[in-house]
Each structure stands twice: as C-alpha cells, then as structure tokens.
Protein backbone atom coordinates (compact mmCIF):
# COMPACT_ATOMS: atom_id res chain seq x y z
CA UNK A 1 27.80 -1.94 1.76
CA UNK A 2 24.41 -3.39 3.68
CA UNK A 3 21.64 -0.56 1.93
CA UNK A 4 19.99 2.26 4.91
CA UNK A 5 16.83 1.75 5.63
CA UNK A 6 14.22 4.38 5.95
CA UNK A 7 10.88 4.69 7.03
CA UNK A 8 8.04 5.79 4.37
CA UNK A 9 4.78 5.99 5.58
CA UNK A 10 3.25 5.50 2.21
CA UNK A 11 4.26 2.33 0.42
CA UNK A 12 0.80 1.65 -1.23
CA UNK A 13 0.92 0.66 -5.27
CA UNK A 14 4.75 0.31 -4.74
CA UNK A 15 5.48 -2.54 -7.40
CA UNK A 16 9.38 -3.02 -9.24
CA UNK A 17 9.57 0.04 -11.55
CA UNK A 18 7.69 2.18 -10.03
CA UNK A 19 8.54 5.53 -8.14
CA UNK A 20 8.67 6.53 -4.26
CA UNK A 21 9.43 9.44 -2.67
CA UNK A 22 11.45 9.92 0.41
CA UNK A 23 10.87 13.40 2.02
CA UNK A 24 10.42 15.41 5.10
CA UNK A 25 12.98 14.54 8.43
CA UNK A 26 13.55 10.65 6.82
CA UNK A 27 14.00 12.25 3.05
CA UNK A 28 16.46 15.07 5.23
CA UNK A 29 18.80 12.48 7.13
CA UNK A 30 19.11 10.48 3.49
CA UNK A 31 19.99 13.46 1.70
CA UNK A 32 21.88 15.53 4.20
CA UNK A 33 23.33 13.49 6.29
CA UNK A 34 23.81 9.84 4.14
CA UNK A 35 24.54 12.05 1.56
CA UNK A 36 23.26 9.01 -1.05
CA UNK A 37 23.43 9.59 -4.49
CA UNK A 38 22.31 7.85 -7.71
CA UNK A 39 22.79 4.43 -8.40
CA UNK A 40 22.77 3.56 -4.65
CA UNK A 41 20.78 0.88 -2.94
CA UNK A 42 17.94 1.64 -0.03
CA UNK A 43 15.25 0.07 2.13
CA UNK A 44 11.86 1.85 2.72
CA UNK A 45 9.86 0.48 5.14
CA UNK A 46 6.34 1.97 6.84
CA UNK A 47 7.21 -0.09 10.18
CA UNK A 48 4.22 -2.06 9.86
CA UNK A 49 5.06 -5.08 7.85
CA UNK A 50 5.48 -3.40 4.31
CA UNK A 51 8.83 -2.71 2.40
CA UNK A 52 10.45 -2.20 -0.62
CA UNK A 53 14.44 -2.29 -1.83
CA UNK A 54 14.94 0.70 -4.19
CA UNK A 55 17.63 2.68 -6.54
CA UNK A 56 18.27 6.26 -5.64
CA UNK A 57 17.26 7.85 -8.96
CA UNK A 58 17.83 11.35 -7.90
CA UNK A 59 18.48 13.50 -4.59
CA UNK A 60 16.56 16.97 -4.83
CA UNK A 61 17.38 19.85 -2.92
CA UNK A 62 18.15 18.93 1.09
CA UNK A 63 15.44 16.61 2.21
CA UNK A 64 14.29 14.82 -1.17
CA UNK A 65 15.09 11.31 -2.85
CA UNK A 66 13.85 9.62 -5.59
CA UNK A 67 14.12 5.72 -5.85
CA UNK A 68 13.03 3.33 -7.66
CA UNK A 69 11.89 0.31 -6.47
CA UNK A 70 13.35 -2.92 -7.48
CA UNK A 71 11.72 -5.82 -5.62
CA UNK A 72 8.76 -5.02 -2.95
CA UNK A 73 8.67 -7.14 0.26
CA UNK A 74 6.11 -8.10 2.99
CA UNK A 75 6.95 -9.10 6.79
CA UNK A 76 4.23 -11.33 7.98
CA UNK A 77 2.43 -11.13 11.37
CA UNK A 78 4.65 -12.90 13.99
CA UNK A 79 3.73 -16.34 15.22
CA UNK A 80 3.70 -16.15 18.41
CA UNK A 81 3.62 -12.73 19.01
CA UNK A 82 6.26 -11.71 21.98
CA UNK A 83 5.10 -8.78 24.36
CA UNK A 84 6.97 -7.58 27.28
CA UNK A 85 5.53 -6.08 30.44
CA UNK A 86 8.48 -3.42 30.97
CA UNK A 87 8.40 -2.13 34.74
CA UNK A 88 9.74 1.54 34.57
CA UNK A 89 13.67 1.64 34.93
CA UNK A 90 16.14 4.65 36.74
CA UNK A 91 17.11 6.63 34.47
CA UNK A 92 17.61 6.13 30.42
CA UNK A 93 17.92 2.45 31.34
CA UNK A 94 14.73 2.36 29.73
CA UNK A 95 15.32 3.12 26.25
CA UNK A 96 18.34 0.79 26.44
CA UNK A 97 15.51 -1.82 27.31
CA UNK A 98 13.57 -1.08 24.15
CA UNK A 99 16.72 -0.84 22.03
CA UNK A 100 18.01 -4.29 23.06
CA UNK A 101 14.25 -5.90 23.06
CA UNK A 102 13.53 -4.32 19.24
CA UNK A 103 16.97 -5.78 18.11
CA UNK A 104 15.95 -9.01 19.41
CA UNK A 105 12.90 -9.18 18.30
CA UNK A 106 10.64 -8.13 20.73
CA UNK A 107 6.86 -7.42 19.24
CA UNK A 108 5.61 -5.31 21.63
CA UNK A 109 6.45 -3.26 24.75
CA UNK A 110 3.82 -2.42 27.21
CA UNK A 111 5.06 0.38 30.33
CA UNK A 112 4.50 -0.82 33.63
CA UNK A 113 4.31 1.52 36.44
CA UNK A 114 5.05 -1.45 39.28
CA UNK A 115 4.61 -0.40 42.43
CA UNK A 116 8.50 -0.56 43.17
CA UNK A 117 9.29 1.79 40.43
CA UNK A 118 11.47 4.61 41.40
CA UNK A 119 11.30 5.94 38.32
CA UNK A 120 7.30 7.51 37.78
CA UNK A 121 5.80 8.86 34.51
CA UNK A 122 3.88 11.66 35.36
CA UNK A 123 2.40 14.99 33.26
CA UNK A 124 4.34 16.20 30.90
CA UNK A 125 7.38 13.71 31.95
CA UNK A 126 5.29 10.78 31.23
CA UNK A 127 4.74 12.36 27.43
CA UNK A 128 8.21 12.57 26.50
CA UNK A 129 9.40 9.69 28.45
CA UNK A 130 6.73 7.61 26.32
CA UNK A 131 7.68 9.75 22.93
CA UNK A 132 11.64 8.60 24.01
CA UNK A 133 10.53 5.14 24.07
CA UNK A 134 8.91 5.20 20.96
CA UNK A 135 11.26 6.95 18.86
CA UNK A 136 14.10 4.71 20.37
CA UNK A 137 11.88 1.95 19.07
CA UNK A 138 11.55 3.50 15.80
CA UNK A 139 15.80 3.97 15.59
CA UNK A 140 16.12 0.37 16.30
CA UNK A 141 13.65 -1.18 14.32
CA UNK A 142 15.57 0.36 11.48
CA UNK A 143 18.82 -0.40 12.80
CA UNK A 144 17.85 -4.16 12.77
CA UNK A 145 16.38 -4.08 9.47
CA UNK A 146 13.08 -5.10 10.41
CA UNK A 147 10.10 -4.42 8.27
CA UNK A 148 7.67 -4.54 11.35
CA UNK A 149 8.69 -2.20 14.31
CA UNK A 150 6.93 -3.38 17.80
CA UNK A 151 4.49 -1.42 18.96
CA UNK A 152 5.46 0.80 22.51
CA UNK A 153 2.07 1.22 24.60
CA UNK A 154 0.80 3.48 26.33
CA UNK A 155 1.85 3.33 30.28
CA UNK A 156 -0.42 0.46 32.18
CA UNK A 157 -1.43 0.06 35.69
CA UNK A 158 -1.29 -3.77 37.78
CA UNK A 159 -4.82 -4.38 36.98
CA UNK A 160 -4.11 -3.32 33.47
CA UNK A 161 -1.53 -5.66 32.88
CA UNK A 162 -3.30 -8.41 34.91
CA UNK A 163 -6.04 -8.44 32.51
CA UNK A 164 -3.63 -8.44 29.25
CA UNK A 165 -2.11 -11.49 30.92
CA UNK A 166 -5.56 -13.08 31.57
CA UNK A 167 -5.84 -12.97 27.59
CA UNK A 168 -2.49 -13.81 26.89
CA UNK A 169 -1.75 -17.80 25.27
CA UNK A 170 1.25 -18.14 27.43
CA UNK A 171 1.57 -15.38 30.54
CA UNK A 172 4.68 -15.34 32.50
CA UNK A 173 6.78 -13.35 35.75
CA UNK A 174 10.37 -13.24 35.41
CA UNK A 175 10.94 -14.12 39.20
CA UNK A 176 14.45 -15.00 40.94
CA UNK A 177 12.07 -16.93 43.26
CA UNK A 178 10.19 -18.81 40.67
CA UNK A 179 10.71 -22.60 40.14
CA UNK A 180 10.26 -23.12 36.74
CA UNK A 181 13.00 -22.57 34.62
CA UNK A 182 12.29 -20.82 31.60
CA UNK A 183 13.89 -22.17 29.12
CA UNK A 184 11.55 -25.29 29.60
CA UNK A 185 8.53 -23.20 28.99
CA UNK A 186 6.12 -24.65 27.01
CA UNK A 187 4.92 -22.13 24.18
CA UNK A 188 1.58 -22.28 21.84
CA UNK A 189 2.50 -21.82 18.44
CA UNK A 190 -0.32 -19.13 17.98
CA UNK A 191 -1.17 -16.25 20.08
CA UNK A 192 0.55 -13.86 22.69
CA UNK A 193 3.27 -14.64 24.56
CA UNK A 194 3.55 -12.03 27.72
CA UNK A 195 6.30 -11.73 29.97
CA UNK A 196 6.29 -9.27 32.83
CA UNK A 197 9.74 -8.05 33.59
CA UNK A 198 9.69 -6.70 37.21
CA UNK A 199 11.42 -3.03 38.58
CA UNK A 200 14.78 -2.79 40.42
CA UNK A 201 13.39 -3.79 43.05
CA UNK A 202 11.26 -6.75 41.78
CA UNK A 203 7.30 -7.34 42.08
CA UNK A 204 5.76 -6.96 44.59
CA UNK A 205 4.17 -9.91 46.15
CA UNK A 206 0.50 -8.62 45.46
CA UNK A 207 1.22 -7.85 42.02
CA UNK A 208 2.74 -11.24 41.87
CA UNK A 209 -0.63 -12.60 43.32
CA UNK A 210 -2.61 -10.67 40.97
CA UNK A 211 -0.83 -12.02 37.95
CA UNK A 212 -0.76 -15.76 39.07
CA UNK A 213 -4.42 -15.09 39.63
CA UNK A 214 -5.00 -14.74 36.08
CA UNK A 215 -3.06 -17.61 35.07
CA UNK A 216 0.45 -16.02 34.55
CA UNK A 217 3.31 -18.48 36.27
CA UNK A 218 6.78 -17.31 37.96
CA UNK A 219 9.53 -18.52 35.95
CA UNK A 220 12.91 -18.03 36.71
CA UNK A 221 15.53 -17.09 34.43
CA UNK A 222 19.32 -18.53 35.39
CA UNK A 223 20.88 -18.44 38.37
CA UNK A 224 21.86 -15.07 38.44
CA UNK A 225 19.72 -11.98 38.40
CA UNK A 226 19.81 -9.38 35.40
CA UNK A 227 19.35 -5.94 35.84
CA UNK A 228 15.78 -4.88 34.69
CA UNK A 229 16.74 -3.18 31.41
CA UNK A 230 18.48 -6.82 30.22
CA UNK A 231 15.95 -9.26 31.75
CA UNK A 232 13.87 -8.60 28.94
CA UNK A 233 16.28 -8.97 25.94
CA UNK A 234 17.55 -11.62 27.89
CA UNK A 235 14.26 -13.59 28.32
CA UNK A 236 13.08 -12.39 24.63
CA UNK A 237 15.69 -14.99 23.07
CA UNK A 238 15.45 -17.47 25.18
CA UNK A 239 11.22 -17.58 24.29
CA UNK A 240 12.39 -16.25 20.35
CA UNK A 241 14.82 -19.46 19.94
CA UNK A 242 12.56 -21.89 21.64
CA UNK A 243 9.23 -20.71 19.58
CA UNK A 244 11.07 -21.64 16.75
CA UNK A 245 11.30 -17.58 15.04
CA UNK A 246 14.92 -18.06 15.68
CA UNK A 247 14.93 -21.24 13.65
C-alpha cells in the first residue's frame, strides 16, 4: 500500500535514524482516523521542498505518532516555475481549479478579480474563500505526493497582475481569439512562466490590452473552449510536458 503523507512543519536535523513527531490536527487524522500502527510506512513533508519517509514507531494517545525516519528527501525549486493567473469562478468551481492545477503541477496560483467575475471576494467572504483555496491546495499537494505545495496568493487586481506579467520570462492570455497556438509556445528554461486564465465570461478587452502591454501574448488553447476551472489544468500540462518537467 502507497505510504500517507503528512505535513510536519518541522523537518530540521531529520537524518535516517532519527525521531519525528507527528502531532496536533495532522498527528489527529494519522492516529484517529488512518488508524496507523507500528511497523507502517509514512511521508512527512513541510510543503516547502523538504521530506522524509519514516516507520511508525509508536501511536500515543489520539493525535500522536512517532516515526522514524528512514531515508530524508529534498524537492528542488522548479525550473521553470508555472504560475496561473486564476480569474474568480461561480461557485466552488474554484477549489476544483486549485485541486486539478496542484495535481498537475501547478507552482503557484495567484486570484484574479477580472472585471467579468461574477463571483467577488469581499470582507469576511474574501477570507474564507482565500483560506478554502489554500487548504484545498494543502489537501492536494498531499494527495499528489508532492514535497513542494504551490503557493495560493493573496487576491490581485488588473494592474496587479499586469505588473507580475511584466516580470514574468514567458507571460501569456488563454484567449479563444488568440492566434498562437499554445502548444507551440516557446518556453525559457529558467524563470516564471505566467498564464492568465480568464472568468466565465472571458477578459475583457482592456485587461487584454493591459496585459499585451506588458509583453504578455494571447494564445489560444484548442479549438474548443474549456470552462474556466479546467483551462488552467488544461493549459498547465500542455506548458509542464513541453518545458520538459514532464520528461
């Protein structure tokens, strides 16, 4: 059976033989609800790049395991790095986005509140909507088995986004208009790769001219048109199997 993974925030001086740990609502859903015992194989990860495979030596009380770590790993920084420009979805279509784009691969996810958003993050809303989107993250990052979980940002205006594609190595606008297909991209082998996915009911055409004003191109991605929460997983493997991290 493939070994759980869990996520440990503190992984530091982990070497093979050594003890770790597992406690609080991750040492809880091990113990509780996994119900592992001795002698059974786990994954601790903090999410950021660092991880270890372990031994359950012991489970203590409701919410405590012991392991011992067999063989520490390390996830290096992507090259290129993949961030998608997520316009705001209806509905929970949104954490279905980040669930499909963290399976895939996906590196980062920055909220975009596009001018044809129906959906808007506002006040208290925006908070939990953000805290969904992050903990859905999280749940899929683990899922995958990844040792580096993509980073969910905070919510970003046009001009925000304009200027992250200004910086960007390769900047692109999933577009049903565009003329370059996107599977002929070509992509630097260093830096960010940014691709703005658009809102149900695509970008508007000043937002498009604000983002082809900083460089970004429209690209288009087949000849049918994918809801917002799939254009992004979509697009992600597509970029992920032509940059070669698919290889």
């Amino acid at each position: 059976m493939t070994a759980p993974v869990f996520v440990c925030s503190d992984l530091a001086g982990a070497a093979p033989g050594t003890t770790v740990v597992l406690d609080g609502p991750e040492g809880r859903h091990a113990v509780s609800v996994k119900r592992l015992r001795a002698g059974e194989d786990v994954v601790l990860t903090d999410g950021l790049g660092a991880g270890v495979h372990a031994t359950v030596a012991a489970a203590e009380g409701k919410d405590r395991l012991v392991v011992t770590v067999t063989e520490v790993r390390d996830e290096p920084a992507p090259r290129p790095r993949l961030v998608v420009v997520q316009a705001l979805p209806k509905g929970d279509r949104g954490e279905l986005a980040v669930e499909t784009m963290t399976e895939t691969g996906v590196d980062a996810v920055v909220p975009w509140a596009a001018a044809r958003c129906i959906t808007q993050w506002k006040g208290e809303r925006g908070v939990k909507a953000l805290g969904k989107w992050r903990a859905t993250a999280r749940e899929a990052g683990k899922q995958s088995r990844r040792l580096r979980f993509p980073e969910v940002a905070e919510l970003c205006t046009t001009r925000q986004v304009a200027a992250l594609l200004a910086g960007a190595a390769f900047a692109a606008v999933l577009h049903e208009e565009g003329s370059l297909p996107l599977a002929g991209a070509p992509l630097p082998a260093e830096g960010d790769v940014v691709l703005v996915v658009g809102p149900e009911g695509g970008v508007a055409p000043e937002e498009l001219a604000a983002f082809e004003a900083v460089g970004a191109k429209p690209y288009r991605l087949g000849p049918t048109v994918l809801r917002t929460s799939t254009a992004g997983t979509a697009a992600a493997a597509v970029l992920l199997a032509r940059s070669g991290r698919w290889g």
